[in-house]
PDB file of N, CA and C in Angstrom:
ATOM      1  N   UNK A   1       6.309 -63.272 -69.849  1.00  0.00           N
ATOM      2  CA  UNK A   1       6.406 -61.851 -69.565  1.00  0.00           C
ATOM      3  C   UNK A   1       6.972 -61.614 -68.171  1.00  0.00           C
ATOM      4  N   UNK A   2       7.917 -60.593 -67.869  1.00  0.00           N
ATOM      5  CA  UNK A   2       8.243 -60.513 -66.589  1.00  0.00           C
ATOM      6  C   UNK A   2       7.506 -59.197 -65.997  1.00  0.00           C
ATOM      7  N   UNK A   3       7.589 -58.761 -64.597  1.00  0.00           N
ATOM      8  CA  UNK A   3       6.605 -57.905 -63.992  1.00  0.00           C
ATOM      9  C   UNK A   3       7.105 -56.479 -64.190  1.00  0.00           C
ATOM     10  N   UNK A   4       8.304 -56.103 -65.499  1.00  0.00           N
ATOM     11  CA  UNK A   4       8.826 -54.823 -65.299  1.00  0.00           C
ATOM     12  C   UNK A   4       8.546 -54.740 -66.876  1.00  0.00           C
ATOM     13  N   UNK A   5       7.940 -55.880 -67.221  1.00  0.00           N
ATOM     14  CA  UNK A   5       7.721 -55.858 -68.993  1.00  0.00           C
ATOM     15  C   UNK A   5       5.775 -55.830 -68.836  1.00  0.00           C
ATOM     16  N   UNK A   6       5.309 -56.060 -67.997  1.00  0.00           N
ATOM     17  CA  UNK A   6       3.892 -56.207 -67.814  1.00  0.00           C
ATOM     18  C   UNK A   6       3.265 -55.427 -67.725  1.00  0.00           C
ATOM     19  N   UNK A   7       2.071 -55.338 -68.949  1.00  0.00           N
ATOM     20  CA  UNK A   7       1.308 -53.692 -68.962  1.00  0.00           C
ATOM     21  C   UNK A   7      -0.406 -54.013 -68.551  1.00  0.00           C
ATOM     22  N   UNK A   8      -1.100 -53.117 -67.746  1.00  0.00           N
ATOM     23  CA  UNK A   8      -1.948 -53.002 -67.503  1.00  0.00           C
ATOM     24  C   UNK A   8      -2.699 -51.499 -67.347  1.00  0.00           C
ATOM     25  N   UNK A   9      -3.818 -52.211 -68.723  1.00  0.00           N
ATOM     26  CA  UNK A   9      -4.025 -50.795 -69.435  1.00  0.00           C
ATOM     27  C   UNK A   9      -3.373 -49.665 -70.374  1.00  0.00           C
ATOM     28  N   UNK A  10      -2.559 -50.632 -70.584  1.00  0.00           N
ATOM     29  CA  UNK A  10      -1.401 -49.538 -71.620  1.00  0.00           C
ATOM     30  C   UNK A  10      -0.297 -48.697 -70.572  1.00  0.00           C
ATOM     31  N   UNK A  11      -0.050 -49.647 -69.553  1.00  0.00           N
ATOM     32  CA  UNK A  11       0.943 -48.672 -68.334  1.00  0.00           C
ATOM     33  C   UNK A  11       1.714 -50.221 -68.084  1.00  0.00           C
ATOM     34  N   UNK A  12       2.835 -49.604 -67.837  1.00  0.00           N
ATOM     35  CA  UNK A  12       3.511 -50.721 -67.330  1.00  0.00           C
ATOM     36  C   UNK A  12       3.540 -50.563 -65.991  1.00  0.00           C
ATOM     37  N   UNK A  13       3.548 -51.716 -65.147  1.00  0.00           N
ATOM     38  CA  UNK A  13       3.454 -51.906 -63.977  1.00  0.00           C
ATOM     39  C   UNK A  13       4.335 -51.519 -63.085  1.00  0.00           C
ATOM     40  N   UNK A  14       5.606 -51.340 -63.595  1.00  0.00           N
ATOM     41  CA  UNK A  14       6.867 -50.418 -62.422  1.00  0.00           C
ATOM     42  C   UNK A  14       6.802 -48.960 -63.335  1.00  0.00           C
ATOM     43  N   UNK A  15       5.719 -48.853 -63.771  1.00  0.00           N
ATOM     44  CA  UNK A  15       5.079 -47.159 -63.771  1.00  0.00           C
ATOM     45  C   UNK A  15       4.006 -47.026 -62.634  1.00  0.00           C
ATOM     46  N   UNK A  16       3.491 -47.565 -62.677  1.00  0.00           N
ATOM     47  CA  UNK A  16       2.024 -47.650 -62.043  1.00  0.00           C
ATOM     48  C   UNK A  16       2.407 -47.471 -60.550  1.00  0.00           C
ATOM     49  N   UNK A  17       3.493 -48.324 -59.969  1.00  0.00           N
ATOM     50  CA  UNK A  17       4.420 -48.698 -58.851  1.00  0.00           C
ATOM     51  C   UNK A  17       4.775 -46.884 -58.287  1.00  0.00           C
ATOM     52  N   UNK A  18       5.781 -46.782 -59.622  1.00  0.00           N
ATOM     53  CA  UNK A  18       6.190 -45.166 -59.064  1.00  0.00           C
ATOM     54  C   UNK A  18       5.356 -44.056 -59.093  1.00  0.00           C
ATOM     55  N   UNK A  19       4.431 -44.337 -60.054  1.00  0.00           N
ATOM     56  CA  UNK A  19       3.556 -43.408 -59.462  1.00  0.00           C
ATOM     57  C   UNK A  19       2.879 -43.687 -58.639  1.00  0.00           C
ATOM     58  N   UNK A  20       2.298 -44.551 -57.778  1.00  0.00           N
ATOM     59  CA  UNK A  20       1.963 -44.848 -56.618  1.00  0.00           C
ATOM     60  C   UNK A  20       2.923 -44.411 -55.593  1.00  0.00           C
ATOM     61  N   UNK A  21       3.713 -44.364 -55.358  1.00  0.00           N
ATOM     62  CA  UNK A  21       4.956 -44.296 -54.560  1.00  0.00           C
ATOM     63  C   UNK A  21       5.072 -42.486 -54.568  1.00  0.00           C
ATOM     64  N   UNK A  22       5.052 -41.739 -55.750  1.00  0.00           N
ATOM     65  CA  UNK A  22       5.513 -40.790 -55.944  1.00  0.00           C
ATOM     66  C   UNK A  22       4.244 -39.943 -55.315  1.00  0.00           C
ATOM     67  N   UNK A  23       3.067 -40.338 -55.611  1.00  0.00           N
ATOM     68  CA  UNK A  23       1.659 -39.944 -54.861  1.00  0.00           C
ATOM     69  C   UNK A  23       1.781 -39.971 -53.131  1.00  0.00           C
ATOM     70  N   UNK A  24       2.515 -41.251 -52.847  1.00  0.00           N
ATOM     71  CA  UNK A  24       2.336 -41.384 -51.470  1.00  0.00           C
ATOM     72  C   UNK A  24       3.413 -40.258 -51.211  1.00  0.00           C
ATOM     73  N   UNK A  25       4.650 -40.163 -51.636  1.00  0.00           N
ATOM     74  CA  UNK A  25       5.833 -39.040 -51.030  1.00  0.00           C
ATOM     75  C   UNK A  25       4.873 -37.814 -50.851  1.00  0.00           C
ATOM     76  N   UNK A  26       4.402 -37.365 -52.321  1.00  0.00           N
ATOM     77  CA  UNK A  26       3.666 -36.028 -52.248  1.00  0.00           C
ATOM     78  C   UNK A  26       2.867 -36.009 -51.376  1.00  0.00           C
ATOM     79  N   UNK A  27       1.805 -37.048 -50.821  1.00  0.00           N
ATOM     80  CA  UNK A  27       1.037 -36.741 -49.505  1.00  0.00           C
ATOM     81  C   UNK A  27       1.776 -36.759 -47.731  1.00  0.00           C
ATOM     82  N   UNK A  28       2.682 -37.212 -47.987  1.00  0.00           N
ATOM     83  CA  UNK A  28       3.486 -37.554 -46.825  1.00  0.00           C
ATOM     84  C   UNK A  28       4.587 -35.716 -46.612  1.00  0.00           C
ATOM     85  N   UNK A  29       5.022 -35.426 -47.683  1.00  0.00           N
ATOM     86  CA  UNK A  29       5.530 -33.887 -47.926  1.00  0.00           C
ATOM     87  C   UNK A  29       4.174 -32.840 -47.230  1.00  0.00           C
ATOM     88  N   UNK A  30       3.009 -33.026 -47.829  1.00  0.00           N
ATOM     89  CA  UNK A  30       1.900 -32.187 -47.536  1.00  0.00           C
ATOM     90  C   UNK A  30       1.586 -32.479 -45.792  1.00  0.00           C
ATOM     91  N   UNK A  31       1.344 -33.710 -45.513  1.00  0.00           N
ATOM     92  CA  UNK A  31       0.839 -33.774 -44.008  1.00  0.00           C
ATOM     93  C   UNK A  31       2.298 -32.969 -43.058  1.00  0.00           C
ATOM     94  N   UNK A  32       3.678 -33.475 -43.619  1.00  0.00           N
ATOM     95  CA  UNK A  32       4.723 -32.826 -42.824  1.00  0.00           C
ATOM     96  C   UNK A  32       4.448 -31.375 -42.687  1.00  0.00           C
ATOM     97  N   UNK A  33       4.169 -30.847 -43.957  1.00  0.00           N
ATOM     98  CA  UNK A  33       4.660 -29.517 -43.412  1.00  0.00           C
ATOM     99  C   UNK A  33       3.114 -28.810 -42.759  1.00  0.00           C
ATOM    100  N   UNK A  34       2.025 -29.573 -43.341  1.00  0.00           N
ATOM    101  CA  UNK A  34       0.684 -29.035 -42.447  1.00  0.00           C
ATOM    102  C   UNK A  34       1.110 -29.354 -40.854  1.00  0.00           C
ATOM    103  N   UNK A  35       1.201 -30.181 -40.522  1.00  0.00           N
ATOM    104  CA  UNK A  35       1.786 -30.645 -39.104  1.00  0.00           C
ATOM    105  C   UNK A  35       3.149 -29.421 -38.788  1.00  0.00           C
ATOM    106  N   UNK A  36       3.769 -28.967 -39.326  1.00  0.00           N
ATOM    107  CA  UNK A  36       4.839 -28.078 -38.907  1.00  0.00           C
ATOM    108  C   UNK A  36       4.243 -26.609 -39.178  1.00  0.00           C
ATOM    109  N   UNK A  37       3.717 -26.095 -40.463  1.00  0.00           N
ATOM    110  CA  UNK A  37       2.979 -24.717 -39.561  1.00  0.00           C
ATOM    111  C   UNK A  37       2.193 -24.855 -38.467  1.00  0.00           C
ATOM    112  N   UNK A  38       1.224 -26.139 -38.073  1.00  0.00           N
ATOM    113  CA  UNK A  38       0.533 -26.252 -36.749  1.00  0.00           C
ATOM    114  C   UNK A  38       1.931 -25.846 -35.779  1.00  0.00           C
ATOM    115  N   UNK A  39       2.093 -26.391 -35.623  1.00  0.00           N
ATOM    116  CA  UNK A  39       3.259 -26.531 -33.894  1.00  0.00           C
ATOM    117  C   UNK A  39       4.104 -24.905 -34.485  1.00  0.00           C
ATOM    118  N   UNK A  40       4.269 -24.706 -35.685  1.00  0.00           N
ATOM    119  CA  UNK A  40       4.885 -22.698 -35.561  1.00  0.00           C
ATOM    120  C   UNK A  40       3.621 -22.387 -35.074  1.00  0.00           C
ATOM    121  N   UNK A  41       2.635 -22.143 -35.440  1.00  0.00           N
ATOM    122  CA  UNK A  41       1.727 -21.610 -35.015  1.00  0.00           C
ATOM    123  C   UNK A  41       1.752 -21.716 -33.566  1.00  0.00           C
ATOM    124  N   UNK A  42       1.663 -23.116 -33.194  1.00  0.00           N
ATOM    125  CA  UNK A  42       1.690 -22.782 -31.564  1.00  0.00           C
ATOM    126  C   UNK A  42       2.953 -22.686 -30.725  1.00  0.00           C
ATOM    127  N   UNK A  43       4.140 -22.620 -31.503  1.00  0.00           N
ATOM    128  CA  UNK A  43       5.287 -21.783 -31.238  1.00  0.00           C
ATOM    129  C   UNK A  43       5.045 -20.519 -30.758  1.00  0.00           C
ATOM    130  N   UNK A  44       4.347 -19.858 -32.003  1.00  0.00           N
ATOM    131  CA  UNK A  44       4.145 -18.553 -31.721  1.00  0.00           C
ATOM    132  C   UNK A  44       3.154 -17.816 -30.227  1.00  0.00           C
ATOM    133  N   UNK A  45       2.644 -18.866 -30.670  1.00  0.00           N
ATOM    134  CA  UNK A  45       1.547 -18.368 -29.275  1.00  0.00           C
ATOM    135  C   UNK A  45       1.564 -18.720 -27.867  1.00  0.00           C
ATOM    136  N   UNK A  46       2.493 -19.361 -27.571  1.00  0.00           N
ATOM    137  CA  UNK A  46       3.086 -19.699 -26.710  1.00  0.00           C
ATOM    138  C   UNK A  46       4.580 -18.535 -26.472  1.00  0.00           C
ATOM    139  N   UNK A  47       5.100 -18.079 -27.364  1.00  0.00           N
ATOM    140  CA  UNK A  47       6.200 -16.997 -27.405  1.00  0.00           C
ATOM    141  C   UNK A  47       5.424 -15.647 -26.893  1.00  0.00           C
ATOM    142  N   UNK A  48       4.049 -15.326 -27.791  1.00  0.00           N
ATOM    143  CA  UNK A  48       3.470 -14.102 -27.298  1.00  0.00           C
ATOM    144  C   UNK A  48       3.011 -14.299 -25.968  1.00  0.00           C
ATOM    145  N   UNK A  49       2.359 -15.488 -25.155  1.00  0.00           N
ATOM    146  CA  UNK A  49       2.020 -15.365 -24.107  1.00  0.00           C
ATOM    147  C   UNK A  49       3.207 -15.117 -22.917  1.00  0.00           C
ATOM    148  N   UNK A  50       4.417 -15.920 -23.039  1.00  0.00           N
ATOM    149  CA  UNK A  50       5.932 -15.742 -22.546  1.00  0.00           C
ATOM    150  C   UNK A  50       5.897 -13.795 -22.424  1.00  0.00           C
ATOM    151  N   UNK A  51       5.708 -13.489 -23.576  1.00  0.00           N
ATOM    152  CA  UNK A  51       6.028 -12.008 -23.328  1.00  0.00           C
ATOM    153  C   UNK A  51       5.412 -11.275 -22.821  1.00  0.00           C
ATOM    154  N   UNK A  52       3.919 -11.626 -22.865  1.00  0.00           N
ATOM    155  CA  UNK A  52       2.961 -10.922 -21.968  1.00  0.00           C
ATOM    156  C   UNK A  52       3.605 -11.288 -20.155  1.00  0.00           C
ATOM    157  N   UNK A  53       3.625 -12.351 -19.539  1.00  0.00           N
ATOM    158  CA  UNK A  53       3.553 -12.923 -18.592  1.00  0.00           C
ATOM    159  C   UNK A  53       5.222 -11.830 -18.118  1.00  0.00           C
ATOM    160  N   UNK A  54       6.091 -11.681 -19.395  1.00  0.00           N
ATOM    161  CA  UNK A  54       7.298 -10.631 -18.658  1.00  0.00           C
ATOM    162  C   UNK A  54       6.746  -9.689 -18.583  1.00  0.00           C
ATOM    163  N   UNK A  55       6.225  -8.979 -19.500  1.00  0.00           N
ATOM    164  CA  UNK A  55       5.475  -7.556 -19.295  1.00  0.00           C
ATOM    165  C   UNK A  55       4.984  -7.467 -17.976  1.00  0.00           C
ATOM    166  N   UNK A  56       4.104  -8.598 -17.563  1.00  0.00           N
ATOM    167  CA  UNK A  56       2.993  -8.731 -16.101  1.00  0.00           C
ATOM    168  C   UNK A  56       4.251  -8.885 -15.093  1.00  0.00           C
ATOM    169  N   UNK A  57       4.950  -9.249 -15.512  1.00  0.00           N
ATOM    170  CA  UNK A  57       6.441  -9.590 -13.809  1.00  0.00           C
ATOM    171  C   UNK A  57       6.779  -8.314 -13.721  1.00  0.00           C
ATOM    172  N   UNK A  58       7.083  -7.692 -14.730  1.00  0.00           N
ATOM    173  CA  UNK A  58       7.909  -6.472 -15.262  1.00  0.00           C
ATOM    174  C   UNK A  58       6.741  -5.253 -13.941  1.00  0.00           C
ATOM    175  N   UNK A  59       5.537  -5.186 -14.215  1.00  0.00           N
ATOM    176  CA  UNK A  59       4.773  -4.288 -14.024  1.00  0.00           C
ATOM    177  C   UNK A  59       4.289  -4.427 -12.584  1.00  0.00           C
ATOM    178  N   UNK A  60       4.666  -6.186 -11.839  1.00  0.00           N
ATOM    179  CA  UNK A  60       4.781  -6.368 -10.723  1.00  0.00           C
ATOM    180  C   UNK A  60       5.922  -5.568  -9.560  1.00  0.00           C
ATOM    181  N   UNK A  61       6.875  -5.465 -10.684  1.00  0.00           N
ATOM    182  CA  UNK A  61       8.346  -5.371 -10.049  1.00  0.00           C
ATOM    183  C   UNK A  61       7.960  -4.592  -9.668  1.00  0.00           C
ATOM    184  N   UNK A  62       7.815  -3.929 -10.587  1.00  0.00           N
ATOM    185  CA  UNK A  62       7.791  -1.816  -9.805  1.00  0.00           C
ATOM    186  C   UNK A  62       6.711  -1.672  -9.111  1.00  0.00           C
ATOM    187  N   UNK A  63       5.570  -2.459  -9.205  1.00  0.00           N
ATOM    188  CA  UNK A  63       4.157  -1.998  -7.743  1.00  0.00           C
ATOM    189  C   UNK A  63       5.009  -2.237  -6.278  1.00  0.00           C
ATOM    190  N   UNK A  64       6.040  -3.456  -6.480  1.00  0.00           N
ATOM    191  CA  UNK A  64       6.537  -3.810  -4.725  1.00  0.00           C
ATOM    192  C   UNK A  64       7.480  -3.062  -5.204  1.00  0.00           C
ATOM    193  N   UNK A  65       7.960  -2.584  -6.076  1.00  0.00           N
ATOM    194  CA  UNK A  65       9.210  -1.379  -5.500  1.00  0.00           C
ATOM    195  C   UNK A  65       8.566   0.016  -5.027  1.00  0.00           C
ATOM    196  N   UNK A  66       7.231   0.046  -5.536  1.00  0.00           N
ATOM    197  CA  UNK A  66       6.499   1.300  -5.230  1.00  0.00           C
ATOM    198  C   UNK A  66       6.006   1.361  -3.633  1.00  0.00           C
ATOM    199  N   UNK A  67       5.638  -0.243  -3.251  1.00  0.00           N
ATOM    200  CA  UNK A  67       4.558  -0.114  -2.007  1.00  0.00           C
ATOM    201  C   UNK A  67       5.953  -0.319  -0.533  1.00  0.00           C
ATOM    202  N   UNK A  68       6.983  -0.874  -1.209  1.00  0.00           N
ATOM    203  CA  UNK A  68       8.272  -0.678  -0.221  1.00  0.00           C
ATOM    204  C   UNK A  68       8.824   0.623  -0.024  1.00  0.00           C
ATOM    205  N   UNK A  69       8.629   1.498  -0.511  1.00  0.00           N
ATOM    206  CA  UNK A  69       9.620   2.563  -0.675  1.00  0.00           C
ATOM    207  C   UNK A  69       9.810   3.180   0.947  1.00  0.00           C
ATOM    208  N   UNK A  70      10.614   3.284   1.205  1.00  0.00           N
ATOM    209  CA  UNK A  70      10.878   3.483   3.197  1.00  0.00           C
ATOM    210  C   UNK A  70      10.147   5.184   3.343  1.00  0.00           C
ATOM    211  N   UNK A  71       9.910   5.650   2.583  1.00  0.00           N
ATOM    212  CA  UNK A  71       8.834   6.992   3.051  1.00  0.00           C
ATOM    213  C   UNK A  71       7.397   6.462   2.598  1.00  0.00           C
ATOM    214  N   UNK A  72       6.862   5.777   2.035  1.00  0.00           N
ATOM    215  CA  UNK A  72       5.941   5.518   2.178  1.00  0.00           C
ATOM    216  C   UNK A  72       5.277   5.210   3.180  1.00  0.00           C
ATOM    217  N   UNK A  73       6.216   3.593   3.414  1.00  0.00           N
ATOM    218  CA  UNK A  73       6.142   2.844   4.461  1.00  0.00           C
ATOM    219  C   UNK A  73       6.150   3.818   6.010  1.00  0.00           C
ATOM    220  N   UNK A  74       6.834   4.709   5.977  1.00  0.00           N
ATOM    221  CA  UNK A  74       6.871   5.936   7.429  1.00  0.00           C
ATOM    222  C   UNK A  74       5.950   6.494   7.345  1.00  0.00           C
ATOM    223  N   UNK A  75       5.232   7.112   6.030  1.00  0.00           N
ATOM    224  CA  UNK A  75       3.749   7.802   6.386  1.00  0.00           C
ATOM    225  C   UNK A  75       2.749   7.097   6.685  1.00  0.00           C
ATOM    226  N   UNK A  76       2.463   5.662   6.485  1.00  0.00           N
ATOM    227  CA  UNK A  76       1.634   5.007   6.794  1.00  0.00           C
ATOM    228  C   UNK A  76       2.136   4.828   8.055  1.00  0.00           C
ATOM    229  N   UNK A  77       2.498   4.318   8.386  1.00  0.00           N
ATOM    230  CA  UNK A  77       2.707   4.029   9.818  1.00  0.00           C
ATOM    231  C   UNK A  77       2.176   4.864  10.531  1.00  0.00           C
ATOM    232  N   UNK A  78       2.533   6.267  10.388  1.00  0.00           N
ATOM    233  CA  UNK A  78       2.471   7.112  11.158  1.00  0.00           C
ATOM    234  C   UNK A  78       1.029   7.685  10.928  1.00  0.00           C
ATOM    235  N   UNK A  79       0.449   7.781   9.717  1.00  0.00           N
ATOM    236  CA  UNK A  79      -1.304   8.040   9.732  1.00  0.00           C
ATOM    237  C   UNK A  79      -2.018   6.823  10.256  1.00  0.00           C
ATOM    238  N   UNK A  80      -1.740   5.819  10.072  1.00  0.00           N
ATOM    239  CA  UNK A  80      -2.740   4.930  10.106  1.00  0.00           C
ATOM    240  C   UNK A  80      -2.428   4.332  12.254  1.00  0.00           C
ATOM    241  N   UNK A  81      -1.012   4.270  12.112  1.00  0.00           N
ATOM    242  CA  UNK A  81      -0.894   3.197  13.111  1.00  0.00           C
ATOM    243  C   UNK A  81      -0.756   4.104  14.569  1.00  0.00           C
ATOM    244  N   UNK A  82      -0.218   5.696  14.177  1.00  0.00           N
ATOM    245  CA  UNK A  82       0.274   6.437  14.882  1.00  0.00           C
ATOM    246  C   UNK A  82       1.577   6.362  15.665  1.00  0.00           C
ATOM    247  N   UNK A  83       2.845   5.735  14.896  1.00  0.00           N
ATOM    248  CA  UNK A  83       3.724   5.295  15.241  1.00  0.00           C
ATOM    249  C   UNK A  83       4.679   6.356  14.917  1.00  0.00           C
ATOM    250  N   UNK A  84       5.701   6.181  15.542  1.00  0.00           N
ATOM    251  CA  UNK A  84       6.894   7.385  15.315  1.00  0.00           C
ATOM    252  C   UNK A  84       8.283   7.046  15.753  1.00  0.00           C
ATOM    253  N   UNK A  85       9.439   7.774  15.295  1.00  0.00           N
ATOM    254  CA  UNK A  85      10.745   7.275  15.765  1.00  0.00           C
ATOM    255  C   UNK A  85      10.521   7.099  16.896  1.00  0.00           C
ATOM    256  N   UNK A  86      11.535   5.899  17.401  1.00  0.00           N
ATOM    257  CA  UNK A  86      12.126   5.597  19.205  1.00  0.00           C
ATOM    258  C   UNK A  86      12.332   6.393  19.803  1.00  0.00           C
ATOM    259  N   UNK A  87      12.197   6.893  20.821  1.00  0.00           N
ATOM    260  CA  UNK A  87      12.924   7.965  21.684  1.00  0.00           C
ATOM    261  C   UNK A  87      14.056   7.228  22.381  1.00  0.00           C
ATOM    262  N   UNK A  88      15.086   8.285  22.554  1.00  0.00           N
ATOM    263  CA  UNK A  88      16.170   7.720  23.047  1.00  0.00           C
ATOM    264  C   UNK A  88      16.045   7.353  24.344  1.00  0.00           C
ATOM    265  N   UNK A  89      15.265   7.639  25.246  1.00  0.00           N
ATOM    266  CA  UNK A  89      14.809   6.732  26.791  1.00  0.00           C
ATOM    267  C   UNK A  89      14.480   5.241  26.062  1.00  0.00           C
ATOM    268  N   UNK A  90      14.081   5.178  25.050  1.00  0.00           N
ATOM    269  CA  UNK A  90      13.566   4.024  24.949  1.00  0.00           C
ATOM    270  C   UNK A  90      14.555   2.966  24.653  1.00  0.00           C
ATOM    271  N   UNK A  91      15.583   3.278  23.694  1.00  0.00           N
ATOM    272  CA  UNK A  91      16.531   2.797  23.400  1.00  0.00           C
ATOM    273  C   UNK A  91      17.212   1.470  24.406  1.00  0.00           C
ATOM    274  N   UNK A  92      17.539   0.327  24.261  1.00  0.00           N
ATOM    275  CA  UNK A  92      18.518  -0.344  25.100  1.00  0.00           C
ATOM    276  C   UNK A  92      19.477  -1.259  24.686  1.00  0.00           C
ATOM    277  N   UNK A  93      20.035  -1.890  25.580  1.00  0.00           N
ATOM    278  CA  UNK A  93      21.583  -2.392  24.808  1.00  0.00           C
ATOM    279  C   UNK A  93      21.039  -3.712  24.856  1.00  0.00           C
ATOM    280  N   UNK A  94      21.252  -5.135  24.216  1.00  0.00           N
ATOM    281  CA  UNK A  94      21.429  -6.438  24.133  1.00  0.00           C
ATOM    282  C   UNK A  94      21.300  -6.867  25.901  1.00  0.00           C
ATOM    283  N   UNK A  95      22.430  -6.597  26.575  1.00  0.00           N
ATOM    284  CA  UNK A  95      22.251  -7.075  27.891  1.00  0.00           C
ATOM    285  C   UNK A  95      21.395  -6.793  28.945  1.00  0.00           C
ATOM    286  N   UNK A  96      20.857  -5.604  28.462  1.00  0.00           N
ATOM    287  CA  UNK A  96      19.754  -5.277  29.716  1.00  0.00           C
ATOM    288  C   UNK A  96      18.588  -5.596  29.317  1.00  0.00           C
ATOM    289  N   UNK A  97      18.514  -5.965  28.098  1.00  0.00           N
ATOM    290  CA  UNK A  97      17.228  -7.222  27.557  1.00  0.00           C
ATOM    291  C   UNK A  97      16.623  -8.170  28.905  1.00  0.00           C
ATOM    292  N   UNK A  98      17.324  -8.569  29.668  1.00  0.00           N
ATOM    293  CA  UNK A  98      17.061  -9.732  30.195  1.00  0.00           C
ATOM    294  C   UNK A  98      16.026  -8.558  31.628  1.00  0.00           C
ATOM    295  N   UNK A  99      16.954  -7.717  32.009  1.00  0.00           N
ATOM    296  CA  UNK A  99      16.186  -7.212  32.955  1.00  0.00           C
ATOM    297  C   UNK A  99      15.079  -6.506  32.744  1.00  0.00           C
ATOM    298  N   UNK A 100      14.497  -6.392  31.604  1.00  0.00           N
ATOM    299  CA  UNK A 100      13.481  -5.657  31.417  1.00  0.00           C
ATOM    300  C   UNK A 100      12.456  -6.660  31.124  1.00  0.00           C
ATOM    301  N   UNK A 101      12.834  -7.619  30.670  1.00  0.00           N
ATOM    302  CA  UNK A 101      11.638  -8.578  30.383  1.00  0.00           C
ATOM    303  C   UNK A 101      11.339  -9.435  31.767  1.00  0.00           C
ATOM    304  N   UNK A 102      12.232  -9.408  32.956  1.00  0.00           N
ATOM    305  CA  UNK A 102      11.523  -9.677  34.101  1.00  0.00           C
ATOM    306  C   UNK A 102      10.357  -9.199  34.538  1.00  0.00           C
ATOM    307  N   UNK A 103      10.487  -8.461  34.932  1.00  0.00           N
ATOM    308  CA  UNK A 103       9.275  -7.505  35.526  1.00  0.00           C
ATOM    309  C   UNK A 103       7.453  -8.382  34.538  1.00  0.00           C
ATOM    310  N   UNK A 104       7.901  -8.218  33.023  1.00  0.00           N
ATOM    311  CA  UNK A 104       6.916  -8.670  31.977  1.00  0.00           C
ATOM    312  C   UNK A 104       6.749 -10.336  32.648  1.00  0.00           C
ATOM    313  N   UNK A 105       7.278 -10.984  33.286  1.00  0.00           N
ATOM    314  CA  UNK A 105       6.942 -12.614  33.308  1.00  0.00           C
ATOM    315  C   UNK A 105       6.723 -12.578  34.431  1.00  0.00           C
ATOM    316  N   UNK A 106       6.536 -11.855  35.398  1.00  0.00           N
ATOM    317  CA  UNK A 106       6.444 -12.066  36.716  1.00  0.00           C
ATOM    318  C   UNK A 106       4.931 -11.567  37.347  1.00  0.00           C
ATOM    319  N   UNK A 107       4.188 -10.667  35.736  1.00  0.00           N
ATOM    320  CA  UNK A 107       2.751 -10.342  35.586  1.00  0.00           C
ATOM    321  C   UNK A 107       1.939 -11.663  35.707  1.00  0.00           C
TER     322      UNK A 107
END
């Protein structure tokens, strides 16, 4: 008898073979794609957190475009610190820098 003519149990043995074989594909098909909705799944949730985290930059942007705004920034100054434009006495040029900070090092 050869092993493709050989029955066990009323099955021949390169039946028995492919269906063994054909069992293992079908479980090997099932773990693939269980393993691939896992990782979509955490595709996904990893995509929704991405969009939250723009939303949160997004909602950053505009608080420092809000807390920069140059009139803001002038009323505070001016309530809190009591600060106000330069007066033009005060004003000076690059070169007379040097003579004014004498007087300051010689304290």
């Amino acid at each position: 008898m050869s092993v493709i003519n050989r029955r066990i149990r009323g099955f021949r043995l390169v039946d028995l073979i492919a269906l063994g074989l054909l069992v293992l594909l079908i479980m090997s098909v099932y773990l693939a794609k269980t393993i691939a909705s896992r990782e979509r799944a955490e595709i996904a949730s990893v995509e929704r957190q991405i969009a939250a985290e723009r939303a949160q930059i997004r909602l950053l942007q505009a608080e420092v475009a809000h807390l920069e705004q140059p009139s803001r920034i002038e009323r505070l100054s001016t309530t809190y610190l009591q600060m106000g434009p330069v007066a033009v006495a005060q004003e000076t040029t690059p070169e007379t820098l040097a003579s004014l900070a004498a007087p300051e090092a010689r304290r």
